[in-house]
PDB file of N, CA and C in Angstrom:
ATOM      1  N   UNK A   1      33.070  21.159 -40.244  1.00  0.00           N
ATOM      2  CA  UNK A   1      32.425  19.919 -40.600  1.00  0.00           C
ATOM      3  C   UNK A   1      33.425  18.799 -40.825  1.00  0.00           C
ATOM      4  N   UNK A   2      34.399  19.200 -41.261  1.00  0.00           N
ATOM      5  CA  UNK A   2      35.532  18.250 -41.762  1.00  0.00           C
ATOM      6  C   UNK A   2      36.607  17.564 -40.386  1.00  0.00           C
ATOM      7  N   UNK A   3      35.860  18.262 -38.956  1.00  0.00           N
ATOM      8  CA  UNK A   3      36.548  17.727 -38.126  1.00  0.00           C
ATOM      9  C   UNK A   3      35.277  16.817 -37.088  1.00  0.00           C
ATOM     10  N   UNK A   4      34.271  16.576 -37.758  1.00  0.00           N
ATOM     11  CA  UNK A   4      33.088  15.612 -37.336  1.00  0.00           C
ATOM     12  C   UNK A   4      32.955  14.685 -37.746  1.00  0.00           C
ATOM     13  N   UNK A   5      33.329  14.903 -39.327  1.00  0.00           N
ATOM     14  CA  UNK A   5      33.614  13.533 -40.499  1.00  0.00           C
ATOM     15  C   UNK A   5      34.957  12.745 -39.333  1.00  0.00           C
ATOM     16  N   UNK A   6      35.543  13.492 -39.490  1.00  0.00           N
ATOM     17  CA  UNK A   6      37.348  12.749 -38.692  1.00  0.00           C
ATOM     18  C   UNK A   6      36.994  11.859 -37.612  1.00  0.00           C
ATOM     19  N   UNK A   7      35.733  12.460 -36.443  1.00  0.00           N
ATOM     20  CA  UNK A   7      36.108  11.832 -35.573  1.00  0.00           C
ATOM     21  C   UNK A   7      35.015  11.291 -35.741  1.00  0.00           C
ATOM     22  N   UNK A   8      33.647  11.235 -36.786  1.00  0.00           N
ATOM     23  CA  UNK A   8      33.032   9.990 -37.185  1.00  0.00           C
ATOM     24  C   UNK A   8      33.885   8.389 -37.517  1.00  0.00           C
ATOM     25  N   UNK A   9      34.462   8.710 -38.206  1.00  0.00           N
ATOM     26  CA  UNK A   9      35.733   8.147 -38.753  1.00  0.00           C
ATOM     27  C   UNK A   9      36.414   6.881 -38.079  1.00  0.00           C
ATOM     28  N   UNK A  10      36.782   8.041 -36.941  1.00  0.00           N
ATOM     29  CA  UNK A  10      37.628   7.228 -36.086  1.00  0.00           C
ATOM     30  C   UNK A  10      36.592   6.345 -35.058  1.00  0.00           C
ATOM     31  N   UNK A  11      35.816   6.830 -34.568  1.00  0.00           N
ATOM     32  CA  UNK A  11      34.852   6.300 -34.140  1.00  0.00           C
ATOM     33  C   UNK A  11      34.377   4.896 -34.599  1.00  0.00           C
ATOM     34  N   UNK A  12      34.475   5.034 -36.240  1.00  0.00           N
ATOM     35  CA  UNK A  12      33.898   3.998 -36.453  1.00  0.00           C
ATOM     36  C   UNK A  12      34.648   3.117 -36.519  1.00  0.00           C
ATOM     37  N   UNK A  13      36.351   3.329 -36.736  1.00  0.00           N
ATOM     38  CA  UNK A  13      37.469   2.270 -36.914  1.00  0.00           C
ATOM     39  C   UNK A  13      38.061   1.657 -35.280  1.00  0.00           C
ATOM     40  N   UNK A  14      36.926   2.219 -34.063  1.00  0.00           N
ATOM     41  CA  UNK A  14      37.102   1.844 -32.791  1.00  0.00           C
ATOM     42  C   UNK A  14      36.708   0.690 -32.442  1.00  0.00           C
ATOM     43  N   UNK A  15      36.830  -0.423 -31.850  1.00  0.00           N
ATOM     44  CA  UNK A  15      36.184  -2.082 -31.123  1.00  0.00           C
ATOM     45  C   UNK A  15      35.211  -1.557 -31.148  1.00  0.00           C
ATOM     46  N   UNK A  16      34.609  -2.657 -31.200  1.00  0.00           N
ATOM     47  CA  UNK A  16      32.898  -2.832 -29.962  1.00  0.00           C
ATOM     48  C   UNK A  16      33.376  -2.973 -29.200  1.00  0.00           C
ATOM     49  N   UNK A  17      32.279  -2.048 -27.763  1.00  0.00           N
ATOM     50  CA  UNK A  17      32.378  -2.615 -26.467  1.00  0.00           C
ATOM     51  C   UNK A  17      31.751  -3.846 -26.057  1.00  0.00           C
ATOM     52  N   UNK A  18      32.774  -4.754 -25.257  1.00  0.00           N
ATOM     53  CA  UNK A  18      31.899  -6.009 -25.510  1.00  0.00           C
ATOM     54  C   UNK A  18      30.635  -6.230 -24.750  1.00  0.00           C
ATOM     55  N   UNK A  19      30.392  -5.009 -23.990  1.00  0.00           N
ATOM     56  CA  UNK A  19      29.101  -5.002 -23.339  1.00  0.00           C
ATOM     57  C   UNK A  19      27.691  -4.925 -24.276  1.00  0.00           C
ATOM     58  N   UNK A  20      27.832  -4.754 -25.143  1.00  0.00           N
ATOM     59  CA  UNK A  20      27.017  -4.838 -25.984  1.00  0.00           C
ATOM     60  C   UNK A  20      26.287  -5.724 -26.717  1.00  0.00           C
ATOM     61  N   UNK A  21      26.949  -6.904 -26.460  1.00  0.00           N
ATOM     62  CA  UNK A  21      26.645  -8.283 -26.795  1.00  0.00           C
ATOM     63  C   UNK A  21      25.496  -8.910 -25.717  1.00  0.00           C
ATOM     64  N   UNK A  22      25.296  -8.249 -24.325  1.00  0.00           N
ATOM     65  CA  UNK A  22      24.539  -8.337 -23.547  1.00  0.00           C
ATOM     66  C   UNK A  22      23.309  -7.570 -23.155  1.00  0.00           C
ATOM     67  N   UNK A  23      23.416  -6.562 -23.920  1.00  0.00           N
ATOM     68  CA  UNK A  23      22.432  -4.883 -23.983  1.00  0.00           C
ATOM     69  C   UNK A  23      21.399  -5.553 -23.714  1.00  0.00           C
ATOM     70  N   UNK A  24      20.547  -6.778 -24.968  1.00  0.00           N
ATOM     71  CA  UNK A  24      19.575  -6.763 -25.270  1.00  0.00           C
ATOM     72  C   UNK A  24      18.825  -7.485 -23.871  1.00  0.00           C
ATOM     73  N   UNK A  25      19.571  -8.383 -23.148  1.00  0.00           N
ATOM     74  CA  UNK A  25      19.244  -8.970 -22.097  1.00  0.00           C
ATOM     75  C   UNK A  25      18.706  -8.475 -20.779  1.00  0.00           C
ATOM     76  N   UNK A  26      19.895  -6.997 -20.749  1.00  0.00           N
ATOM     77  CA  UNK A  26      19.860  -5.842 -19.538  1.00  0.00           C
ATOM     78  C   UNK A  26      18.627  -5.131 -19.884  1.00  0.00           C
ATOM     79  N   UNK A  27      18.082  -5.151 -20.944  1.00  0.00           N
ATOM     80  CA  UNK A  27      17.086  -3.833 -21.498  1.00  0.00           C
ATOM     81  C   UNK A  27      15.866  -4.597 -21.349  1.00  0.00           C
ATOM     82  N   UNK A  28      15.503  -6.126 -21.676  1.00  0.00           N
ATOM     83  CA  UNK A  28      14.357  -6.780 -21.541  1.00  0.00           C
ATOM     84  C   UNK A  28      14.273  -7.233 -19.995  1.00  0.00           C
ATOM     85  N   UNK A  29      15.130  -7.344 -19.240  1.00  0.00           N
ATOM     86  CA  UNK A  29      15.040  -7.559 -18.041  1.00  0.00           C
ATOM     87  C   UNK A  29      14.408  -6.366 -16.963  1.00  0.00           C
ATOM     88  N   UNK A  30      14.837  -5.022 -17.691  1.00  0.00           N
ATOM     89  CA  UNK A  30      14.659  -3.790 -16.621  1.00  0.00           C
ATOM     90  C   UNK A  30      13.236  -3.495 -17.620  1.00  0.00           C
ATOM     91  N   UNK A  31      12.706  -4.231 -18.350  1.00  0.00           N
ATOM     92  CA  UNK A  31      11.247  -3.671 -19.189  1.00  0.00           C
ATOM     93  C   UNK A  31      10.174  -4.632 -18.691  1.00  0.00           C
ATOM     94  N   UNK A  32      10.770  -5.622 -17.976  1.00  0.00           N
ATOM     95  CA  UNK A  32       9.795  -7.423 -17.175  1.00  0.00           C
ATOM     96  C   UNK A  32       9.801  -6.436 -16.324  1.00  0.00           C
ATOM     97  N   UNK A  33      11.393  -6.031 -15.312  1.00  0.00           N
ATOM     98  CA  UNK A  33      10.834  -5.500 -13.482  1.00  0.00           C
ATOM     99  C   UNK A  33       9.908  -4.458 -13.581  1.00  0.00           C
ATOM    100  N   UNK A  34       9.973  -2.966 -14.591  1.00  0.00           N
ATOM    101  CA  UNK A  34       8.815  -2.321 -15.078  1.00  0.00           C
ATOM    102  C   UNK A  34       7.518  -2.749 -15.405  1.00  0.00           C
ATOM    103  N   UNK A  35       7.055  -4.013 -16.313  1.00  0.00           N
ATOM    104  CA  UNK A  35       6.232  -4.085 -15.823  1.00  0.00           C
ATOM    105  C   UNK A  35       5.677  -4.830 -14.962  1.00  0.00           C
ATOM    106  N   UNK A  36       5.985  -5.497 -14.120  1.00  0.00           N
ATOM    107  CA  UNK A  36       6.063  -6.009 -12.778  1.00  0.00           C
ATOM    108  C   UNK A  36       5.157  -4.824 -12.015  1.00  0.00           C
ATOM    109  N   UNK A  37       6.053  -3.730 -11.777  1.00  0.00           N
ATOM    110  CA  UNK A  37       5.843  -2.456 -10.668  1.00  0.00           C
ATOM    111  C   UNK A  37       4.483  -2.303 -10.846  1.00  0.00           C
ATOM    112  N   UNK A  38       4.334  -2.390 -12.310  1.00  0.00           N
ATOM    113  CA  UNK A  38       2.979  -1.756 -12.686  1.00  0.00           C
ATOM    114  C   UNK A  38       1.802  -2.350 -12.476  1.00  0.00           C
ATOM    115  N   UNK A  39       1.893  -3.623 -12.707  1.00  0.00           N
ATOM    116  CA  UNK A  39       0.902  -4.841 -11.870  1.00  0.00           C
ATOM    117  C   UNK A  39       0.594  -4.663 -10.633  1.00  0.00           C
ATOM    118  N   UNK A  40       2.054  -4.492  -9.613  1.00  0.00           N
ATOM    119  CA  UNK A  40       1.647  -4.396  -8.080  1.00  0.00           C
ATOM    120  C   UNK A  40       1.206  -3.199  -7.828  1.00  0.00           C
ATOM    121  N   UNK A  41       1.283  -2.007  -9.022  1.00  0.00           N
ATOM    122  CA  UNK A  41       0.866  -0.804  -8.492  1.00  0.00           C
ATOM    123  C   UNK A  41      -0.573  -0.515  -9.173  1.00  0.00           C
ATOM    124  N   UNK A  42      -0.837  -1.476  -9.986  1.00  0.00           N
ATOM    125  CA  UNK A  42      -2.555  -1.738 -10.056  1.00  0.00           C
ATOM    126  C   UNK A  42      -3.232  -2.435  -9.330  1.00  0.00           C
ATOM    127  N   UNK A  43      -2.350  -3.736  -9.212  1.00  0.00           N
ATOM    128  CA  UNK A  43      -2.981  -4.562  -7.705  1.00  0.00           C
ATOM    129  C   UNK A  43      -3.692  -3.746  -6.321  1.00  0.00           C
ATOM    130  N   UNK A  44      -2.488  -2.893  -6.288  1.00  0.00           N
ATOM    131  CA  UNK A  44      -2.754  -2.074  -4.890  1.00  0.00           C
ATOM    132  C   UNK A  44      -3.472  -1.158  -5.160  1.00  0.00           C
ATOM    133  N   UNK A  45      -3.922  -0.309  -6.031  1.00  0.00           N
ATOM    134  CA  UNK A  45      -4.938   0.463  -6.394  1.00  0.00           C
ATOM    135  C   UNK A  45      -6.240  -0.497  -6.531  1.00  0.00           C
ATOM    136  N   UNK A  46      -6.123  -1.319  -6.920  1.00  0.00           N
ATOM    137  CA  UNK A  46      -7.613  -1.921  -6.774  1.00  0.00           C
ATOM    138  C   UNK A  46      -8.063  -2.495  -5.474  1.00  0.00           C
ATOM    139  N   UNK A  47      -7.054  -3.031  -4.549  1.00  0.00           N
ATOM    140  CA  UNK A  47      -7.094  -3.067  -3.355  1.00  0.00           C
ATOM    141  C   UNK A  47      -7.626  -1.824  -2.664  1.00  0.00           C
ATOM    142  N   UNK A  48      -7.481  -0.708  -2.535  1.00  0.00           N
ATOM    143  CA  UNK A  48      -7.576   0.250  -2.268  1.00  0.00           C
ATOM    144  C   UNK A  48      -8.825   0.780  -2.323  1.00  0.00           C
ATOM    145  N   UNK A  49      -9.060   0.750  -3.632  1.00  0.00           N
ATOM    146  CA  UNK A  49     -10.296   1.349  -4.133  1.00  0.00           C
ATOM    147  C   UNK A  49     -11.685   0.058  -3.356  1.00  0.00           C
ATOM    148  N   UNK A  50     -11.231  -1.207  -3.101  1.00  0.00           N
ATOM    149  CA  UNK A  50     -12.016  -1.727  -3.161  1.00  0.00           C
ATOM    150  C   UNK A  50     -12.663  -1.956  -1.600  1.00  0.00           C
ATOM    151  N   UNK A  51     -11.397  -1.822  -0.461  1.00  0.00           N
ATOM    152  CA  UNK A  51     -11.295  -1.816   0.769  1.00  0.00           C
ATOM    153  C   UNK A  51     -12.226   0.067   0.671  1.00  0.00           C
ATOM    154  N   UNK A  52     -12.042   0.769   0.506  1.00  0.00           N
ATOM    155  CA  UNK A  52     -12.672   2.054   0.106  1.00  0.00           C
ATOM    156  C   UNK A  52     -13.989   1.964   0.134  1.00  0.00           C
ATOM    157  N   UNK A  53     -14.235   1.167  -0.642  1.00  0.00           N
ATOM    158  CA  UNK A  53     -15.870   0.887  -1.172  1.00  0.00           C
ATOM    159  C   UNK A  53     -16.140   0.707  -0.040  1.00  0.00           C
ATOM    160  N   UNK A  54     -16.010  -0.826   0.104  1.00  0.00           N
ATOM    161  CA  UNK A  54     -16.295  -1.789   1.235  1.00  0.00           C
ATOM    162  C   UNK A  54     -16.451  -0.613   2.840  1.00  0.00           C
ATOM    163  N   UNK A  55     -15.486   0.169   2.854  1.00  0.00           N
ATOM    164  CA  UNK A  55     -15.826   0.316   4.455  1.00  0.00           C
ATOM    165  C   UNK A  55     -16.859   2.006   3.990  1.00  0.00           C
ATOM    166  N   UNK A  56     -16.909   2.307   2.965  1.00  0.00           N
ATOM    167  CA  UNK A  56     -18.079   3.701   2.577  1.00  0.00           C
ATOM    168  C   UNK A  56     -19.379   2.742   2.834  1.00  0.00           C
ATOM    169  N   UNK A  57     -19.719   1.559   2.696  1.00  0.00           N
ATOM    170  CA  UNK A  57     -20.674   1.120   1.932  1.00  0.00           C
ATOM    171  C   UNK A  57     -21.096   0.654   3.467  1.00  0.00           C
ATOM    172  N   UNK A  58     -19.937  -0.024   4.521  1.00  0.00           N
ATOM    173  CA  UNK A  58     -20.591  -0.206   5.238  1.00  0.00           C
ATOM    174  C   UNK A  58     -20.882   0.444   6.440  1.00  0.00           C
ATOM    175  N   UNK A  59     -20.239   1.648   6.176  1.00  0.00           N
ATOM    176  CA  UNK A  59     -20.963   2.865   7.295  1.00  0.00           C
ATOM    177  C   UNK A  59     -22.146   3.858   6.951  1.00  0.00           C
ATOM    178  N   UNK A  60     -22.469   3.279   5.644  1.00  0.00           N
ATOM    179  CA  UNK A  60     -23.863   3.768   5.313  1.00  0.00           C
ATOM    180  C   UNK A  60     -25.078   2.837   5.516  1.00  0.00           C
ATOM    181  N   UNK A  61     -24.632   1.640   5.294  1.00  0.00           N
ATOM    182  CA  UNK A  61     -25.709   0.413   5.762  1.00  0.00           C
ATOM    183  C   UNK A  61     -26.455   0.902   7.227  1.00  0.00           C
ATOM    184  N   UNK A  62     -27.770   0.270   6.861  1.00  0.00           N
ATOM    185  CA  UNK A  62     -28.285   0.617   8.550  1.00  0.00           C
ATOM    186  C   UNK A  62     -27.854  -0.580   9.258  1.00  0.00           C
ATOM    187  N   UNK A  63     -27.611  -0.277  10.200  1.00  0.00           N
ATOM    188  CA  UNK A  63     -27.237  -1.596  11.245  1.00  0.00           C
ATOM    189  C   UNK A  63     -28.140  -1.360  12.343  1.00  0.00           C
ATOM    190  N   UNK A  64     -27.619  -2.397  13.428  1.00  0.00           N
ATOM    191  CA  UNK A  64     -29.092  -3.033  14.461  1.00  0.00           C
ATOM    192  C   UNK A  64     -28.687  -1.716  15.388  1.00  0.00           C
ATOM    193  N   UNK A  65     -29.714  -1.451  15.986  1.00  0.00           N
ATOM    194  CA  UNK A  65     -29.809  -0.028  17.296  1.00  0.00           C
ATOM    195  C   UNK A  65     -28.892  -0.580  18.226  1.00  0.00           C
ATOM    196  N   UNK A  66     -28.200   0.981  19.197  1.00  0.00           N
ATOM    197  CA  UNK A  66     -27.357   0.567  19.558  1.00  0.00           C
ATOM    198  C   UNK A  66     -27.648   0.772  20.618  1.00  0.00           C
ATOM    199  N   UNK A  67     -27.282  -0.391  21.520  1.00  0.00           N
ATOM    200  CA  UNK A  67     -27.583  -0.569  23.200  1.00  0.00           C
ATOM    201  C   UNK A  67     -26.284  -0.567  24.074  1.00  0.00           C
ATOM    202  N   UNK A  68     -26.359   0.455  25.046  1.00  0.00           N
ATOM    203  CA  UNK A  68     -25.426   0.493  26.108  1.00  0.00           C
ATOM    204  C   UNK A  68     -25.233  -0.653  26.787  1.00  0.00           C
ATOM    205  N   UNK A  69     -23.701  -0.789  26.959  1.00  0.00           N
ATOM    206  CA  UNK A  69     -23.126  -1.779  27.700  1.00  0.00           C
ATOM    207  C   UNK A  69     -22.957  -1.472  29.059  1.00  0.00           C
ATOM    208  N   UNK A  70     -23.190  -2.852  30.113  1.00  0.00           N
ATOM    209  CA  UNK A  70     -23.022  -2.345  31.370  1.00  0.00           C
ATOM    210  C   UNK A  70     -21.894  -2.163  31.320  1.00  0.00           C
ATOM    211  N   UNK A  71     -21.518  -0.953  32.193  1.00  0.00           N
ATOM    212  CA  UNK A  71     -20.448  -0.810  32.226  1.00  0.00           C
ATOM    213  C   UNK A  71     -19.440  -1.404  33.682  1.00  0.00           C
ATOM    214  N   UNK A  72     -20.395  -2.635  34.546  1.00  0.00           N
ATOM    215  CA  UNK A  72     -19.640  -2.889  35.409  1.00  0.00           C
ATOM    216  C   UNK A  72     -19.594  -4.171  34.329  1.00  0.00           C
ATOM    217  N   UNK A  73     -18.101  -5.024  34.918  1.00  0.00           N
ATOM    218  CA  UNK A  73     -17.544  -6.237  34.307  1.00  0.00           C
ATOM    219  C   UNK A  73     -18.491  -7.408  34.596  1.00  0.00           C
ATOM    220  N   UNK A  74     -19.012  -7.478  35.708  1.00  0.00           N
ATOM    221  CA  UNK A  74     -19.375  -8.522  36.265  1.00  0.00           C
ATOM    222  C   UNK A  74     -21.068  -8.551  35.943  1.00  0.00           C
ATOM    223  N   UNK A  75     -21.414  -7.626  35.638  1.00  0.00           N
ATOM    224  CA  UNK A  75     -22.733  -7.409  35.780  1.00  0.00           C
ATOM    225  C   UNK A  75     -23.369  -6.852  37.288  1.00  0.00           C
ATOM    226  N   UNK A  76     -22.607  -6.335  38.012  1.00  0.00           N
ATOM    227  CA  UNK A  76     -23.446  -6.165  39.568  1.00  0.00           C
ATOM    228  C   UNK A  76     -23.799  -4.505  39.338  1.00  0.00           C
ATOM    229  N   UNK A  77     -24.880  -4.479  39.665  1.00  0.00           N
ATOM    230  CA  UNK A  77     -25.364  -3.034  39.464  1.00  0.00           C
ATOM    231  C   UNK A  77     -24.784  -2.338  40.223  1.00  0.00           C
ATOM    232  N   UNK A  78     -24.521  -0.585  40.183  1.00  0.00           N
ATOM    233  CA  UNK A  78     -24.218   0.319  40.826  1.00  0.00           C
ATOM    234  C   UNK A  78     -24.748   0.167  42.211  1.00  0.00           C
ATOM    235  N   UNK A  79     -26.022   0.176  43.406  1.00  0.00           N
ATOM    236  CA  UNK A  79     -26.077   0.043  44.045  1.00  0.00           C
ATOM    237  C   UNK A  79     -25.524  -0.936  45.213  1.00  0.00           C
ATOM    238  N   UNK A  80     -24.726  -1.980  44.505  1.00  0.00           N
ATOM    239  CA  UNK A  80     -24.192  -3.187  45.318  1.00  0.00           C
ATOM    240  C   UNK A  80     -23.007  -3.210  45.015  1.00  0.00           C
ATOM    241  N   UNK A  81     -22.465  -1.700  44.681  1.00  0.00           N
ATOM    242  CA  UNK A  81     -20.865  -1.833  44.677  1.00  0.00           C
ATOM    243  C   UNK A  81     -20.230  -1.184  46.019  1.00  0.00           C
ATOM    244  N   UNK A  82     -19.332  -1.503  46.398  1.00  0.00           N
ATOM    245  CA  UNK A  82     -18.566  -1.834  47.639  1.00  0.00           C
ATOM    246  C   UNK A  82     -18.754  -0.296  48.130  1.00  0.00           C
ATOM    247  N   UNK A  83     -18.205   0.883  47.096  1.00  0.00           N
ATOM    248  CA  UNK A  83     -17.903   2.146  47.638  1.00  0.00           C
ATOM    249  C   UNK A  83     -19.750   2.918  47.841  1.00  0.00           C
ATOM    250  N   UNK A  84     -20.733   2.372  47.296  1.00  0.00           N
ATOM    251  CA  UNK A  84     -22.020   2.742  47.841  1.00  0.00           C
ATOM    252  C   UNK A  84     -22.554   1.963  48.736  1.00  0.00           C
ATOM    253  N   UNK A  85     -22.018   0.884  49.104  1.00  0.00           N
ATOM    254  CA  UNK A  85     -21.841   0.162  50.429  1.00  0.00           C
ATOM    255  C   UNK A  85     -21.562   0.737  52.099  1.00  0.00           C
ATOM    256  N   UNK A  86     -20.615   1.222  51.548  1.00  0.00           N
ATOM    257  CA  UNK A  86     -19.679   1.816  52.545  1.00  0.00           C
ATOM    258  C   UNK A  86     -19.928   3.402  52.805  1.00  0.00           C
ATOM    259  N   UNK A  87     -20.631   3.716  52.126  1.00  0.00           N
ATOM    260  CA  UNK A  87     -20.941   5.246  52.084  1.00  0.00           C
ATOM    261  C   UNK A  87     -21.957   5.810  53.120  1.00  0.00           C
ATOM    262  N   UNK A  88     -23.051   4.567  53.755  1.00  0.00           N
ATOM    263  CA  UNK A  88     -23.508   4.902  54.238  1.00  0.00           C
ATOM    264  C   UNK A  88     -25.312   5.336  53.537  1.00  0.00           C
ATOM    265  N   UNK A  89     -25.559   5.884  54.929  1.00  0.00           N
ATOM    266  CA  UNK A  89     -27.116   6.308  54.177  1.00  0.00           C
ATOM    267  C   UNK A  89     -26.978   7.706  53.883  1.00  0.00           C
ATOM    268  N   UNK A  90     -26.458   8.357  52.608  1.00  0.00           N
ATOM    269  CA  UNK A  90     -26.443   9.905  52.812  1.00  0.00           C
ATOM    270  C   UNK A  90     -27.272   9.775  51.443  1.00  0.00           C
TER     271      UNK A  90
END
């Protein structure tokens, strides 16, 4: 015990480090960017949750019946396309 007292002791007859004069600045600064994180990482959870909703909600909605698209570009029906043209009468 009498060699814990000693180097209590000495310890205490040691400088301050002068970094210490700045602690309080480094410690409130890294406790703002913390809670910072925590904002954008609620932000984005509510984003989330809410884009979530939104697309559950709207693939349960009924929507209008669904009608096939022609599938030529132009609109010209199958019979007046070039290769049943050319095909002949079979």
């Amino acid at each position: 015990m009498d060699d814990l007292d000693t180097l209590f002791a000495r310890m205490r007859n040691m400088p301050v480090d002068p970094r210490l004069g700045a602690i309080d600045d480094v410690v409130l600064a890294r406790l703002a960017s913390r809670r910072e994180a925590r904002t954008q990482m609620r932000a984005m959870a509510l984003v989330v949750i809410v884009s979530l909703s939104i697309g559950v909600l709207g693939s349960i909605a009924p929507a209008e019946p669904v009608r096939a698209a022609t599938v030529f570009p132009l609109g010209a029906p199958a019979a007046l396309a070039p290769s049943s043209l050319l095909g002949g009468d079979e």
